[in-house]
PDB file of N, CA and C in Angstrom:
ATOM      1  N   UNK A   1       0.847  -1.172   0.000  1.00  0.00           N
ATOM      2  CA  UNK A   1       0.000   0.000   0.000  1.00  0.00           C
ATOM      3  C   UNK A   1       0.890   1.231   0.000  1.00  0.00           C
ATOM      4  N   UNK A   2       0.681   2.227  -1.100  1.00  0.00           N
ATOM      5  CA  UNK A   2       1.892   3.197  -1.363  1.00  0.00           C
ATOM      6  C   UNK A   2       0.571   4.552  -0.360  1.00  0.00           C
ATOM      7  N   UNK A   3       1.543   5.484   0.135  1.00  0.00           N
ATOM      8  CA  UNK A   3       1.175   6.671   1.191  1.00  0.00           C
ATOM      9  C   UNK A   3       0.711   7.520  -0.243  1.00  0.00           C
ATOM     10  N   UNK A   4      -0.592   8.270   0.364  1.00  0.00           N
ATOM     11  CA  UNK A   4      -0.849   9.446  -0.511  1.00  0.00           C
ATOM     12  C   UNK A   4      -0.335  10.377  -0.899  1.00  0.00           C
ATOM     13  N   UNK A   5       0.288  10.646  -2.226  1.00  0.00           N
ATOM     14  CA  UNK A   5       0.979  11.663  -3.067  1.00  0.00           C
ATOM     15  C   UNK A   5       0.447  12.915  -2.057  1.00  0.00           C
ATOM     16  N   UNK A   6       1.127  13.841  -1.872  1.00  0.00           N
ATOM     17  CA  UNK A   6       0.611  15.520  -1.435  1.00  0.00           C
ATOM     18  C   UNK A   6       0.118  16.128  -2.855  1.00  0.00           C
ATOM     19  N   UNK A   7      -0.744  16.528  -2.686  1.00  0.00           N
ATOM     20  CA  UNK A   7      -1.415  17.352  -3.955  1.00  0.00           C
ATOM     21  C   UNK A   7      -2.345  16.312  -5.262  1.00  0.00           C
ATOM     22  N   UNK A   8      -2.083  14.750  -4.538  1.00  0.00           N
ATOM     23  CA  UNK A   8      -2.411  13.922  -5.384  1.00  0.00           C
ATOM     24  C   UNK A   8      -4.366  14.072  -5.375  1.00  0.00           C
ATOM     25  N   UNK A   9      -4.275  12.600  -6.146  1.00  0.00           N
ATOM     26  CA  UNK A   9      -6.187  12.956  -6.480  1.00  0.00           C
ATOM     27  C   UNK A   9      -6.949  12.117  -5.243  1.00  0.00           C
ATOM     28  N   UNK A  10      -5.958  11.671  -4.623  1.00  0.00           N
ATOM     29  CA  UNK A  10      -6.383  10.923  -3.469  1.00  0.00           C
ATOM     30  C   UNK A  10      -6.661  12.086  -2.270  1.00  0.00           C
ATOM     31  N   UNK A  11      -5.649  12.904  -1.958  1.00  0.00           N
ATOM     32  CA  UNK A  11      -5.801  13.779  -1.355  1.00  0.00           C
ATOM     33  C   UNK A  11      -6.883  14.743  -1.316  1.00  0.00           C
ATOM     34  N   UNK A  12      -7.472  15.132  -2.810  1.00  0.00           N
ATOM     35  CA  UNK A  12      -8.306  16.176  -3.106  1.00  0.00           C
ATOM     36  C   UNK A  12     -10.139  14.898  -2.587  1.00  0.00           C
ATOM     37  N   UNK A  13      -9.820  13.424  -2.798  1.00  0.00           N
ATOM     38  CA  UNK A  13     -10.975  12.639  -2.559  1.00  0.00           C
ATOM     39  C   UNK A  13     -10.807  12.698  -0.816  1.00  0.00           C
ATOM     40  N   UNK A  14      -9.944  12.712  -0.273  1.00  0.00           N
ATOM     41  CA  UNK A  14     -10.327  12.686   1.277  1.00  0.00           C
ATOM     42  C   UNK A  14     -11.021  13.829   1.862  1.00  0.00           C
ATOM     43  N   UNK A  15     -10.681  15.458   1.105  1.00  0.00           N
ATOM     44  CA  UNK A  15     -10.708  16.444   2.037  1.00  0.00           C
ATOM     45  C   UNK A  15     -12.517  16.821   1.228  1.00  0.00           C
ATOM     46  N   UNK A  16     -12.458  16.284   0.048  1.00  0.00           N
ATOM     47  CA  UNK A  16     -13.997  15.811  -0.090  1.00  0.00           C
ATOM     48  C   UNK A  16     -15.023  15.054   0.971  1.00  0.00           C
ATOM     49  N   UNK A  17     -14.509  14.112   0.890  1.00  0.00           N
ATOM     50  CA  UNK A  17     -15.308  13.650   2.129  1.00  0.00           C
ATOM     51  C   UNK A  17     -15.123  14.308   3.620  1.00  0.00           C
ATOM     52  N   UNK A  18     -14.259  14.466   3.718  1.00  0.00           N
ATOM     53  CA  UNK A  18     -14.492  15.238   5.517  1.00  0.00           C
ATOM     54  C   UNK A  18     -15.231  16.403   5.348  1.00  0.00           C
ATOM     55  N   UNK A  19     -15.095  17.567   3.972  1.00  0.00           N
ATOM     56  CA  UNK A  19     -16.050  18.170   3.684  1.00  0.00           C
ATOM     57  C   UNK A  19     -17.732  17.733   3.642  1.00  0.00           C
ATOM     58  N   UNK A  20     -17.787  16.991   3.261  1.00  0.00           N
ATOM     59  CA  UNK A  20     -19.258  16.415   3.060  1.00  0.00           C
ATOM     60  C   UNK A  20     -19.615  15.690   4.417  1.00  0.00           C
ATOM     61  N   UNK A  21     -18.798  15.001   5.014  1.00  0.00           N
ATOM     62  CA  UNK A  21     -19.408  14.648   6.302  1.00  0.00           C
ATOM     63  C   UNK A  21     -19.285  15.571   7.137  1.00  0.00           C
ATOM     64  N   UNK A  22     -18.502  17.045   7.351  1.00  0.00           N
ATOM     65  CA  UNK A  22     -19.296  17.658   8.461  1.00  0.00           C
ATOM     66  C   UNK A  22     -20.295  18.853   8.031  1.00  0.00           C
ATOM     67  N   UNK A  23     -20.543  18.774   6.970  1.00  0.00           N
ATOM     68  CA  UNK A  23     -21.518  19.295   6.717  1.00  0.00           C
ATOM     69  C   UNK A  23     -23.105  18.416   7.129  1.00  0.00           C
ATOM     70  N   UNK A  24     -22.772  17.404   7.125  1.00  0.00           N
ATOM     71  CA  UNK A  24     -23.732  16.796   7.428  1.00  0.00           C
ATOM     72  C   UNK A  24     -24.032  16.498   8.321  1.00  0.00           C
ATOM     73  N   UNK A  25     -23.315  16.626   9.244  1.00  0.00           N
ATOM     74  CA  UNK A  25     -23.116  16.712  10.467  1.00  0.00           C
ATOM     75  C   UNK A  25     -23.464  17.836  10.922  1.00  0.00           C
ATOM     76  N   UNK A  26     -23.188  18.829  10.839  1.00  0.00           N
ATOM     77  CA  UNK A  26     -24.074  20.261  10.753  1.00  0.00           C
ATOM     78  C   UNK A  26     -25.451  20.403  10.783  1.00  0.00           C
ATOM     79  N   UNK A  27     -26.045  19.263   9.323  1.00  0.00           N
ATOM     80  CA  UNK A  27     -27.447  19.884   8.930  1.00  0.00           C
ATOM     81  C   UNK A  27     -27.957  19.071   9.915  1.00  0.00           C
ATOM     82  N   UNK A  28     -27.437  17.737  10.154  1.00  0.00           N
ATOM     83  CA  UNK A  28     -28.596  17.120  11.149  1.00  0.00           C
ATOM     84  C   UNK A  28     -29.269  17.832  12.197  1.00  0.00           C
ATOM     85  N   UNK A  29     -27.789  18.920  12.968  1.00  0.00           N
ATOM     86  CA  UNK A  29     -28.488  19.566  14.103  1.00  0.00           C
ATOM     87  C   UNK A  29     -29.153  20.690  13.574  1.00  0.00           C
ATOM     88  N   UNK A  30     -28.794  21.621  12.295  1.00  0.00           N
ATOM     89  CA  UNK A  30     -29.179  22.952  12.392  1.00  0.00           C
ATOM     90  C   UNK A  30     -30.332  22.892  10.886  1.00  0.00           C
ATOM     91  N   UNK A  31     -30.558  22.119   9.967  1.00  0.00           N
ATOM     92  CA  UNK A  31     -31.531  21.609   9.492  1.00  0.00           C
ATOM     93  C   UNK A  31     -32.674  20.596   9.950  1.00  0.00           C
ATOM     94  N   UNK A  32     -32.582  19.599   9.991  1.00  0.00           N
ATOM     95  CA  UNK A  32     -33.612  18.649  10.808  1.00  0.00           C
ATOM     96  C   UNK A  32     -34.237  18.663  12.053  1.00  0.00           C
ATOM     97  N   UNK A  33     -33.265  19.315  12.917  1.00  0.00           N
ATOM     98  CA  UNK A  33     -33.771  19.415  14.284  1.00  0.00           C
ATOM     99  C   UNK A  33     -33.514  20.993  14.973  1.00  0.00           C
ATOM    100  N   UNK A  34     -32.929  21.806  14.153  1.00  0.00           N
ATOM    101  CA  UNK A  34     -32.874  23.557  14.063  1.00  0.00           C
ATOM    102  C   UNK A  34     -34.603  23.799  14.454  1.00  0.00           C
ATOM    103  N   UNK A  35     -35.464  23.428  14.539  1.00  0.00           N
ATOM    104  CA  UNK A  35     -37.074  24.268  14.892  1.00  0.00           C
ATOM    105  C   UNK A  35     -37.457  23.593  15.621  1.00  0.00           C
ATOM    106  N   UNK A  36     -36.913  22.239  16.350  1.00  0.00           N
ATOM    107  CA  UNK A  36     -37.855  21.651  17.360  1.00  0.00           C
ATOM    108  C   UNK A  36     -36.958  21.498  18.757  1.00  0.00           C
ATOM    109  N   UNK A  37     -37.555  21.595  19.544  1.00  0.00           N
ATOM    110  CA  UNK A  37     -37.465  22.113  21.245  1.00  0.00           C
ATOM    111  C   UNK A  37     -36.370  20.545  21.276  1.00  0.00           C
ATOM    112  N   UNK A  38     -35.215  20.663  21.791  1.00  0.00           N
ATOM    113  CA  UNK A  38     -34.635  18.895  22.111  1.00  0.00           C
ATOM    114  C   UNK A  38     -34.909  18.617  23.497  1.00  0.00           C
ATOM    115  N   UNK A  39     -34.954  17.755  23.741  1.00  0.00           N
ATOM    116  CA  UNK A  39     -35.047  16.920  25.353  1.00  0.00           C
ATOM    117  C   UNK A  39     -33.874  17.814  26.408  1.00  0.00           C
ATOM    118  N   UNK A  40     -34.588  17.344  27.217  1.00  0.00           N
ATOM    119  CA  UNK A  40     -33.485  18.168  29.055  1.00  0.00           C
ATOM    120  C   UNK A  40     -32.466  17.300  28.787  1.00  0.00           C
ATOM    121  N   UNK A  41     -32.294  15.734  28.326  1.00  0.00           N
ATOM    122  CA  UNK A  41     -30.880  15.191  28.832  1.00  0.00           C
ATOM    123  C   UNK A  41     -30.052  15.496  27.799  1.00  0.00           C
ATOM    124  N   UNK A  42     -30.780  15.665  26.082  1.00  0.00           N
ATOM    125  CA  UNK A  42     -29.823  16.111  25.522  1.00  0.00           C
ATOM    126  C   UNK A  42     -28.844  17.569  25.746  1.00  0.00           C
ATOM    127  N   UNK A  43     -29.691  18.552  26.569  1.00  0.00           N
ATOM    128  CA  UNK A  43     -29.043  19.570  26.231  1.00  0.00           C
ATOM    129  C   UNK A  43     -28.213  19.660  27.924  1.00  0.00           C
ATOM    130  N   UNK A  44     -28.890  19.277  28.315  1.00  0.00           N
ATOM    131  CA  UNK A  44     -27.598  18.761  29.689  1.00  0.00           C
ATOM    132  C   UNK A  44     -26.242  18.487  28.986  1.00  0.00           C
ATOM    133  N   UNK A  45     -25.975  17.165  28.373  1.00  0.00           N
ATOM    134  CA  UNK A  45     -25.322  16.543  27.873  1.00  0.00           C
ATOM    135  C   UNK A  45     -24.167  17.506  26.709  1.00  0.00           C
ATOM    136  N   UNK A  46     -24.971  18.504  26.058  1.00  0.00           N
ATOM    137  CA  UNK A  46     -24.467  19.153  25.253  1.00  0.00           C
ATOM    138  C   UNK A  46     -23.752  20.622  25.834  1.00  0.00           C
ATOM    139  N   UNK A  47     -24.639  20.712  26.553  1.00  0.00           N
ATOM    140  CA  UNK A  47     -23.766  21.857  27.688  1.00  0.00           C
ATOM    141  C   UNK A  47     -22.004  21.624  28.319  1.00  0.00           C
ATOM    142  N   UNK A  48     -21.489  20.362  27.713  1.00  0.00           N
ATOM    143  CA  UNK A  48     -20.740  20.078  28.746  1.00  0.00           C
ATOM    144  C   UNK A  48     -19.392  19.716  27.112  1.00  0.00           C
ATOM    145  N   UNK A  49     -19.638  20.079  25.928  1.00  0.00           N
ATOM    146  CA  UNK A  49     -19.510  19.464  24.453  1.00  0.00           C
ATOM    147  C   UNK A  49     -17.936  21.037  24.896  1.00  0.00           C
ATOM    148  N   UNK A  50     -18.106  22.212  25.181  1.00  0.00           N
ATOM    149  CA  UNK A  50     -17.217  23.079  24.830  1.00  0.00           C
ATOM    150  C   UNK A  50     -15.751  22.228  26.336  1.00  0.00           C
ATOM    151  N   UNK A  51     -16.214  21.919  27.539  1.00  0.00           N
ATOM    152  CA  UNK A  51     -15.499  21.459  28.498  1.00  0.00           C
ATOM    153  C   UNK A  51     -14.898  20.649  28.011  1.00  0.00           C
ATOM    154  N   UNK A  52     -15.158  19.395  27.097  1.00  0.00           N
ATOM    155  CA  UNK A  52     -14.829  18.014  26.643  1.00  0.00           C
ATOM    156  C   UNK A  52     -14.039  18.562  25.464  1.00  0.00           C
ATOM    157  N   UNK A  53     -14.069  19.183  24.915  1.00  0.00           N
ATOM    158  CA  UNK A  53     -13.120  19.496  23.574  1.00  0.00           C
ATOM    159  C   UNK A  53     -12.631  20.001  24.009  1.00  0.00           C
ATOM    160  N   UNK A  54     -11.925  20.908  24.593  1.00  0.00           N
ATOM    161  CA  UNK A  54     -11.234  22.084  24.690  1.00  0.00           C
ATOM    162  C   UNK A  54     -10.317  21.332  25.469  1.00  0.00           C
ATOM    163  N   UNK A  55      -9.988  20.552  26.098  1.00  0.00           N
ATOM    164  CA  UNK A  55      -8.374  19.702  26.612  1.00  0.00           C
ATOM    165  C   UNK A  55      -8.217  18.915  25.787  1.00  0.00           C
ATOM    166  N   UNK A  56      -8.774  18.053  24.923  1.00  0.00           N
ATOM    167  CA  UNK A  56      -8.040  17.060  23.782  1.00  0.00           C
ATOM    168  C   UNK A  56      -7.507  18.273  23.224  1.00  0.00           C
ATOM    169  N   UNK A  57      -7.980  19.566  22.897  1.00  0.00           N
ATOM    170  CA  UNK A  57      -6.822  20.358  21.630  1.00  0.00           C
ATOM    171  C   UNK A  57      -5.690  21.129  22.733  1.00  0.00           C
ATOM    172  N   UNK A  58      -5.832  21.128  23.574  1.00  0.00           N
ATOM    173  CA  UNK A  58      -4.723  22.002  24.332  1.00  0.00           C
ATOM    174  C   UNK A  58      -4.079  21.052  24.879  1.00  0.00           C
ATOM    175  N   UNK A  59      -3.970  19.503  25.254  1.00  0.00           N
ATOM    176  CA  UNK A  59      -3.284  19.134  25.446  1.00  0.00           C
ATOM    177  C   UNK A  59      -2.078  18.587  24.976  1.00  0.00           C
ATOM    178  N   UNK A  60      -2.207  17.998  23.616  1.00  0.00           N
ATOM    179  CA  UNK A  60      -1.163  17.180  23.020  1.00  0.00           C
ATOM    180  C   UNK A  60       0.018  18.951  22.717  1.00  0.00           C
ATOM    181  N   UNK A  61      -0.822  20.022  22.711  1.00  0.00           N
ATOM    182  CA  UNK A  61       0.389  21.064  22.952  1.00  0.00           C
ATOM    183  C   UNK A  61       0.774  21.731  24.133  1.00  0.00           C
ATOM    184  N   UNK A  62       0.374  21.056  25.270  1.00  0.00           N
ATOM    185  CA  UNK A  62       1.679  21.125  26.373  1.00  0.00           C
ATOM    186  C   UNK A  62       2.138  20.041  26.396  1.00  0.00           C
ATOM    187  N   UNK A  63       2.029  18.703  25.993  1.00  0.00           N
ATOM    188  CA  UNK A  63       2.265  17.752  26.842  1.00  0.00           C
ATOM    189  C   UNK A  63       3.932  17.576  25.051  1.00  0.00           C
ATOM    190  N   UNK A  64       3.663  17.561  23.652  1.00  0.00           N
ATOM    191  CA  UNK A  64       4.188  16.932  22.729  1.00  0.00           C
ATOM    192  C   UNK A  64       4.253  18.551  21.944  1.00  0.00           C
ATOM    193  N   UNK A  65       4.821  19.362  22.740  1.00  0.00           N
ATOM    194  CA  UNK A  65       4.630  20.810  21.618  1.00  0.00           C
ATOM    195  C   UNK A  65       5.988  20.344  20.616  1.00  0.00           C
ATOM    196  N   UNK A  66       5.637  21.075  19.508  1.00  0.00           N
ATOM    197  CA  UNK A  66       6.136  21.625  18.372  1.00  0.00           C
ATOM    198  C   UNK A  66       7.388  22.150  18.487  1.00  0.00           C
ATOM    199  N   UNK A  67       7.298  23.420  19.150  1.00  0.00           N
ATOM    200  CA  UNK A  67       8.573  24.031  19.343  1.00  0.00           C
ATOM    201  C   UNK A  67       9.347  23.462  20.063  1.00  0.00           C
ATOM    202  N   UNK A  68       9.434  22.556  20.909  1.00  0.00           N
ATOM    203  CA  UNK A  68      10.481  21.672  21.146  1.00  0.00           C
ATOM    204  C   UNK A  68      10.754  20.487  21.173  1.00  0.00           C
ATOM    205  N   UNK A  69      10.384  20.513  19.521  1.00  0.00           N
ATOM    206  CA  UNK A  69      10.187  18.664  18.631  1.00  0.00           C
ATOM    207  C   UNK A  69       9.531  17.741  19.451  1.00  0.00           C
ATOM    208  N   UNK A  70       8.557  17.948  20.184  1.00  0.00           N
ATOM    209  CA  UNK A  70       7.542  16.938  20.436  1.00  0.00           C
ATOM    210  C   UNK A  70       8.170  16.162  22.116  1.00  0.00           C
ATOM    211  N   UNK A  71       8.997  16.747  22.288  1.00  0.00           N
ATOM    212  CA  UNK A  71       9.365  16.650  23.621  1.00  0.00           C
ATOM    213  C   UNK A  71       8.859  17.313  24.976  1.00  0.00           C
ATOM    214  N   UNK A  72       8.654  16.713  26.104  1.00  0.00           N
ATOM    215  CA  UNK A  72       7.713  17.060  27.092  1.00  0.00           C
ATOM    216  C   UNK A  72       8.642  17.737  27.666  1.00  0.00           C
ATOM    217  N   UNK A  73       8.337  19.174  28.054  1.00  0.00           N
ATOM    218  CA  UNK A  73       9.186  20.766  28.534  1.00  0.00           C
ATOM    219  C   UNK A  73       8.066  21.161  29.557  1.00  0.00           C
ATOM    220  N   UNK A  74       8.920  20.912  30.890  1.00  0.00           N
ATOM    221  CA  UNK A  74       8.185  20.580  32.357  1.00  0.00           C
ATOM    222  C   UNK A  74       7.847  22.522  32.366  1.00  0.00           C
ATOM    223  N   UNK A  75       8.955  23.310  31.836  1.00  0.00           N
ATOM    224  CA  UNK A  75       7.866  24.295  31.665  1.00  0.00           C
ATOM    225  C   UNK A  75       6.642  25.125  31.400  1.00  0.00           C
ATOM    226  N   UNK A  76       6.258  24.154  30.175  1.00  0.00           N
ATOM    227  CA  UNK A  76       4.792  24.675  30.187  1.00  0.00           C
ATOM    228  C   UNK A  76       4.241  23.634  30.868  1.00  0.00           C
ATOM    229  N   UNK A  77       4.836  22.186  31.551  1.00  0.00           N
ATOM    230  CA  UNK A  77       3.878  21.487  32.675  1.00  0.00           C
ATOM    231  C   UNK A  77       3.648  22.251  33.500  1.00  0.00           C
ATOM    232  N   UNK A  78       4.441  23.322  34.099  1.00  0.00           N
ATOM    233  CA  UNK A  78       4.316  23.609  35.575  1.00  0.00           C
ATOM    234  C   UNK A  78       3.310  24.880  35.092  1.00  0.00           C
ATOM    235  N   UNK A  79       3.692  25.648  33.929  1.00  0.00           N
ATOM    236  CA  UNK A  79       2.733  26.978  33.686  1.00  0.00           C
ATOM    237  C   UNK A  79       1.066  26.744  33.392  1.00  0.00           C
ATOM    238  N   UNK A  80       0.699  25.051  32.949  1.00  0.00           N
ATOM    239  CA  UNK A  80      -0.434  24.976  32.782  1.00  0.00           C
ATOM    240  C   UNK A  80      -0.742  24.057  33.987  1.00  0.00           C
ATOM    241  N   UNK A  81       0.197  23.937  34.610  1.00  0.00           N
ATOM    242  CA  UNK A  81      -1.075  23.587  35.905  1.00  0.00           C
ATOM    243  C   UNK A  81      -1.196  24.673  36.288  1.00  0.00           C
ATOM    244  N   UNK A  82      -0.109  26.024  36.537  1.00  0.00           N
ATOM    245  CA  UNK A  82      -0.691  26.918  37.558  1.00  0.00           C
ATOM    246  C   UNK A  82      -2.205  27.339  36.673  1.00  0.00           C
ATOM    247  N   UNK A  83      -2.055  27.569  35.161  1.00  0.00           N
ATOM    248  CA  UNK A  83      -3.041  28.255  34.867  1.00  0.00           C
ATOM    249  C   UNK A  83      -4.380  27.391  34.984  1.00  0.00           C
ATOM    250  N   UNK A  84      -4.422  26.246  34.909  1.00  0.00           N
ATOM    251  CA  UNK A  84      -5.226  25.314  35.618  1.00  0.00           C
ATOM    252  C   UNK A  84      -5.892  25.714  36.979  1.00  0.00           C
ATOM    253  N   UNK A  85      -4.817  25.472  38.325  1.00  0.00           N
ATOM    254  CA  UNK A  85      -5.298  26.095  39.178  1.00  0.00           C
ATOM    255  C   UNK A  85      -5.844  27.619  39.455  1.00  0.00           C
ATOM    256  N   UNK A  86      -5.085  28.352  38.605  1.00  0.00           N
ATOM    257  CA  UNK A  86      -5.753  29.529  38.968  1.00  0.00           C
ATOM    258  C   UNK A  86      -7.343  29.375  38.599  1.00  0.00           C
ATOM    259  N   UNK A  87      -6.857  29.368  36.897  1.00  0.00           N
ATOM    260  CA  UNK A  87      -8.590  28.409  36.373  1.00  0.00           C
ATOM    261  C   UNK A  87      -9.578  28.157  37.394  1.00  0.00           C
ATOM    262  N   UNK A  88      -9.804  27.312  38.151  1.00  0.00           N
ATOM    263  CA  UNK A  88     -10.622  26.273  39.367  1.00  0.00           C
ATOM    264  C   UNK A  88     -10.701  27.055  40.261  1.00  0.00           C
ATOM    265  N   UNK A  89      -9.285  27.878  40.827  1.00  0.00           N
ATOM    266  CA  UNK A  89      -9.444  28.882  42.253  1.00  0.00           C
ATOM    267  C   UNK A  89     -10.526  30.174  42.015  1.00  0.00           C
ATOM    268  N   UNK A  90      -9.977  30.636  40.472  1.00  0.00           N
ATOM    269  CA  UNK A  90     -10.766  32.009  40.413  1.00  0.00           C
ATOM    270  C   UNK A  90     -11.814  32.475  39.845  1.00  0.00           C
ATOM    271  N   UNK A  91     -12.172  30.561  39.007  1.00  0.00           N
ATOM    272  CA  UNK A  91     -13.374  30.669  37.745  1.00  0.00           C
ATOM    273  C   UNK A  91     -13.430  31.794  37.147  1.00  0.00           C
ATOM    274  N   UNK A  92     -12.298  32.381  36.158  1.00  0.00           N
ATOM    275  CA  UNK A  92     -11.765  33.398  35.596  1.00  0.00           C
ATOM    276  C   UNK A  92     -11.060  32.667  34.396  1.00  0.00           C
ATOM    277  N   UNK A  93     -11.323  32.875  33.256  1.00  0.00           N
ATOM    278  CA  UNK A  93     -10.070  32.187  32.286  1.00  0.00           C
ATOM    279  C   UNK A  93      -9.104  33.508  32.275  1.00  0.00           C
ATOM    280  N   UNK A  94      -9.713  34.363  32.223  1.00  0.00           N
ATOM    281  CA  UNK A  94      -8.762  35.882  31.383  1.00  0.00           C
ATOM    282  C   UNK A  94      -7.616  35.531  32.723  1.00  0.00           C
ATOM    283  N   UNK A  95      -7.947  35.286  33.848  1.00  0.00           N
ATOM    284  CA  UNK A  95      -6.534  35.192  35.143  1.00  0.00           C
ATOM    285  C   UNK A  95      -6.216  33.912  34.970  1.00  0.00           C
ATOM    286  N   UNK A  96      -6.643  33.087  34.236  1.00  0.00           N
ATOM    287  CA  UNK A  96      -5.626  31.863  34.571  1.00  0.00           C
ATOM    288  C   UNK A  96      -5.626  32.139  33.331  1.00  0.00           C
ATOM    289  N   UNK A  97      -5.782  32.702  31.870  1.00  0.00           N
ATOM    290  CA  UNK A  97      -4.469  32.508  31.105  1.00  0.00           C
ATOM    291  C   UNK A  97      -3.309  33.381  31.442  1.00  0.00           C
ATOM    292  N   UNK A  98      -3.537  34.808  31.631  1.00  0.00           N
ATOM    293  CA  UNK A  98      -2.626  35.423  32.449  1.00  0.00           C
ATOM    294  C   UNK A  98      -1.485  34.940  33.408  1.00  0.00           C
ATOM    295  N   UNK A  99      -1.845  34.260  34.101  1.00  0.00           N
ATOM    296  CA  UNK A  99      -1.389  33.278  35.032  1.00  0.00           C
ATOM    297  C   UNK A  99      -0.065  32.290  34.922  1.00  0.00           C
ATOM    298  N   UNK A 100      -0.875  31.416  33.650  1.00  0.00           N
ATOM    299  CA  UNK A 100      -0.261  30.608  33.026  1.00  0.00           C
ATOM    300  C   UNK A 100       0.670  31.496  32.195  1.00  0.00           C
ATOM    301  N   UNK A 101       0.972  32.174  31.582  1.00  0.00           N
ATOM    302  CA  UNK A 101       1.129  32.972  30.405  1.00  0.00           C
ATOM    303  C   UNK A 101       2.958  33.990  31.582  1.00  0.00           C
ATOM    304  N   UNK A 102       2.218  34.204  32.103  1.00  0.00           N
ATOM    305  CA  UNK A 102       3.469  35.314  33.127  1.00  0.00           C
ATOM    306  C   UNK A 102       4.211  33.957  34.201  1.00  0.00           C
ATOM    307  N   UNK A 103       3.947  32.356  34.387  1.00  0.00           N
ATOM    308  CA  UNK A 103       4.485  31.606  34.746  1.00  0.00           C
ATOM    309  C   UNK A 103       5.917  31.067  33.531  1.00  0.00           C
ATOM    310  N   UNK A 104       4.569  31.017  32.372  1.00  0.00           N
ATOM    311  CA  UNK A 104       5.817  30.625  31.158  1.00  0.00           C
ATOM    312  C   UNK A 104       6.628  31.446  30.958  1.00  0.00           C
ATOM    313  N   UNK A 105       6.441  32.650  31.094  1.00  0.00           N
ATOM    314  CA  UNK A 105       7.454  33.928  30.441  1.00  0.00           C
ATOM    315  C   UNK A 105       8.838  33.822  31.501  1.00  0.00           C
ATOM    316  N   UNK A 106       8.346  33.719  32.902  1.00  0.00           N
ATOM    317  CA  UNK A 106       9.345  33.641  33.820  1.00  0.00           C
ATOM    318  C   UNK A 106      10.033  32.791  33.925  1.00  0.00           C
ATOM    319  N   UNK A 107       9.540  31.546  33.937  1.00  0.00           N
ATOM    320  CA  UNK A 107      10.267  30.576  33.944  1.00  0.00           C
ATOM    321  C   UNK A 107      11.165  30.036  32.658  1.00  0.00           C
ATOM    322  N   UNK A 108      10.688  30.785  31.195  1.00  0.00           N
ATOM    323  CA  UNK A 108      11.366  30.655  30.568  1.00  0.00           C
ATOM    324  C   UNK A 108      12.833  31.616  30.409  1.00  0.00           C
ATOM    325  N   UNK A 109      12.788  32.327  31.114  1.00  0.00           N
ATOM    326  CA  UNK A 109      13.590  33.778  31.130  1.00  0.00           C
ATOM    327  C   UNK A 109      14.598  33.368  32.109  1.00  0.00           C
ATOM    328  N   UNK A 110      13.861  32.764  33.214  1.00  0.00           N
ATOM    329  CA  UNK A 110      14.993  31.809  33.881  1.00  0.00           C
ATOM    330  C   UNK A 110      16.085  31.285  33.840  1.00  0.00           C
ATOM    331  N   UNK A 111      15.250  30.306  32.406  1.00  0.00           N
ATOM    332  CA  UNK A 111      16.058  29.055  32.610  1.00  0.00           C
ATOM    333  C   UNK A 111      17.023  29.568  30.888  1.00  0.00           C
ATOM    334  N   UNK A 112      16.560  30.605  30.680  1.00  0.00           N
ATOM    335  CA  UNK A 112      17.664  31.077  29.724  1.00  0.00           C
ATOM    336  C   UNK A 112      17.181  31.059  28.386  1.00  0.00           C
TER     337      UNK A 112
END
């Protein structure tokens, strides 16, 4: 099994389909069911959709960042727990990114 050419016709057929499936994914909620009232457990359930995403994408970039080839740099460990805790202590994001943000700067300034 040969890997997909970049720019090949295979490439242009995948980003087709992920196009077409989240669009459809879209209409289910904001066509089909966009005018009718949904159930209490669904929207319980959906209330909780921005909490649940939002650490799968911020994590694999503290834990495997980029800028230092995918290696775990206990500096932004220690800057995103504080901004974590501040997070939880002050139920504030604007102070725990702050937080986090003036932990990394220092500690990177630190350590050189």
């Amino acid at each position: 099994m040969s890997p997909v050419e970049i720019g090949g016709p295979g490439v242009w057929g995948i980003i087709a389909a992920l196009g077409v499936l989240t669009y459809l994914t879209r209409f289910v909620f904001l066509g089909i069911v966009g005018d009718r009232p949904l159930p209490g457990w669904l929207l319980r359930h959906l209330r909780y959709t921005g909490v649940a995403v939002l650490p799968g994408l911020v994590a694999p970039l503290i834990v495997w960042p980029a800028a230092t080839g995918g290696e775990m740099d206990p500096i932004r460990l220690i800057a995103s727990a504080v901004a974590l805790g501040v997070g939880v202590w002050r139920k504030d994001v604007v102070q725990a990114v702050v937080a986090g943000a003036l932990v990394m700067g220092g500690l990177s300034w630190l350590n050189g």
